[in-house]
Protein backbone atom coordinates (compact mmCIF):
# COMPACT_ATOMS: atom_id res chain seq x y z
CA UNK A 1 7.22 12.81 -19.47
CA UNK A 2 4.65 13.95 -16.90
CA UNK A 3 5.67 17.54 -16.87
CA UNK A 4 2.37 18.87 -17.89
CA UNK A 5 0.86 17.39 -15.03
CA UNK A 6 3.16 17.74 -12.37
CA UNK A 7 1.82 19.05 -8.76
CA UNK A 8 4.12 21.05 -6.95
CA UNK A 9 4.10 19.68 -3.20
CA UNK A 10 6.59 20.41 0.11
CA UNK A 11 8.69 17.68 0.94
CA UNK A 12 10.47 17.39 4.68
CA UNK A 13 12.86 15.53 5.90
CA UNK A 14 12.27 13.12 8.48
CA UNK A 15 13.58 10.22 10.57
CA UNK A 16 11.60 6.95 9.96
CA UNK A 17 12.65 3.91 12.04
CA UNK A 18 11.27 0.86 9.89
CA UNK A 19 12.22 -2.79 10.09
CA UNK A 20 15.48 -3.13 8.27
CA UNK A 21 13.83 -6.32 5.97
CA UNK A 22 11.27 -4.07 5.00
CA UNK A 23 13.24 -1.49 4.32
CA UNK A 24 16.13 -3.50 1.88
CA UNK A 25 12.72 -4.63 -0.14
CA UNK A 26 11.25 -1.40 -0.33
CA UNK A 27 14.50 0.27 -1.81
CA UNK A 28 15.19 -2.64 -4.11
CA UNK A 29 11.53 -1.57 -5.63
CA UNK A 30 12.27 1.74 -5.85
CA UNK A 31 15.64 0.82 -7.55
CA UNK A 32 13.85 -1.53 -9.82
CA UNK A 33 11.38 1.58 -11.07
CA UNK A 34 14.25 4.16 -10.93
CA UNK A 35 12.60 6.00 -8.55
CA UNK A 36 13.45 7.63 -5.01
CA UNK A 37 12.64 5.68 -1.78
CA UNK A 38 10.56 8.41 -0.76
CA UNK A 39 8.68 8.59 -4.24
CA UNK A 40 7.87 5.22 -4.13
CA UNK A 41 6.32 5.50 -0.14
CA UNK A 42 4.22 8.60 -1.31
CA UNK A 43 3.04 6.57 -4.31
CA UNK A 44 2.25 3.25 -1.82
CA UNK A 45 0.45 6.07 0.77
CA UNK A 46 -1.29 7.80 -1.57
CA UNK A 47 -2.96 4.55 -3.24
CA UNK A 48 -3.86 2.72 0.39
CA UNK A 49 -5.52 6.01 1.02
CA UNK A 50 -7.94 5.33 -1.90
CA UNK A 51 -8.24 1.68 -1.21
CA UNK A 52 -6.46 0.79 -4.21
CA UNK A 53 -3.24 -1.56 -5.23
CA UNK A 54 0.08 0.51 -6.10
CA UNK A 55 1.35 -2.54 -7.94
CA UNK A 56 0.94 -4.50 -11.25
CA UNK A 57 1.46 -8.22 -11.15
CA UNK A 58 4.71 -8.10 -12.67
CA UNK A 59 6.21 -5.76 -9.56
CA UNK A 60 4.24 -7.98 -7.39
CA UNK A 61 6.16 -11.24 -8.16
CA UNK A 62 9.46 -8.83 -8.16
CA UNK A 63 8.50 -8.13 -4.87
CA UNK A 64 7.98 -11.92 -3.73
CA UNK A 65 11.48 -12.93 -5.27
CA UNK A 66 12.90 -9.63 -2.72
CA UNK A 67 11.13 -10.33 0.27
CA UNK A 68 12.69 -13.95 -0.36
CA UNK A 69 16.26 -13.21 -1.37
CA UNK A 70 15.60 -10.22 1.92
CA UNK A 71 14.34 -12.94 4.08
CA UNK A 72 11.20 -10.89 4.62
CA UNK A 73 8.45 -12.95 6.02
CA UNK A 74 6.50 -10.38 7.57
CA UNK A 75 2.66 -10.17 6.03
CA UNK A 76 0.12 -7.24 6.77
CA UNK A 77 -1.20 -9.68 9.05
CA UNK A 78 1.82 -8.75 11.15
CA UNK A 79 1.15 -5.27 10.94
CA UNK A 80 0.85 -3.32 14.35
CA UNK A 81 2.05 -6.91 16.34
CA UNK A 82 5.90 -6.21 15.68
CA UNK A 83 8.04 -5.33 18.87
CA UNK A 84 11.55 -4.11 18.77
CA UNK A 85 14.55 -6.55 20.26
CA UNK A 86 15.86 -5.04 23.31
């Protein structure tokens, strides 16, 4: 499908600790587009980085019915406030 315009790119691995909510919503998108975890956080990155949304509406409410069945209630508000339980 996109093989014409592919980009060949180095991936590495590495160890990401991310809150576990967050995490159980973001592979539950990537499931829902049949796509890699990792694709789908290089697709997020790469459109925040040129101020623009990486999802339609229709992935959007997805998202809201995850984050509730998840029990996410974390909003970018909350970004750079959360603190580990010790």
């Amino acid at each position: 499908m996109y093989q014409n315009n592919m980009k060949q790119v180095e991936r590495v691995q590495t160890g990401v600790r991310i809150e576990a909510r967050l995490l159980k919503v973001l592979k539950a998108v990537a499931e829902l587009r049949d796509i890699s975890l990792g694709d789908l956080i290089e697709g997020i990155a790469l459109h925040a980085f040129e101020g623009k949304t990486p999802f339609g509406e229709d992935t959007l409410q997805h998202i809201a019915a995850l984050k509730a069945v998840y029990g996410l209630d974390l909003t970018a508000d909350d970004a750079h406030k959360l603190r580990e339980e010790t």
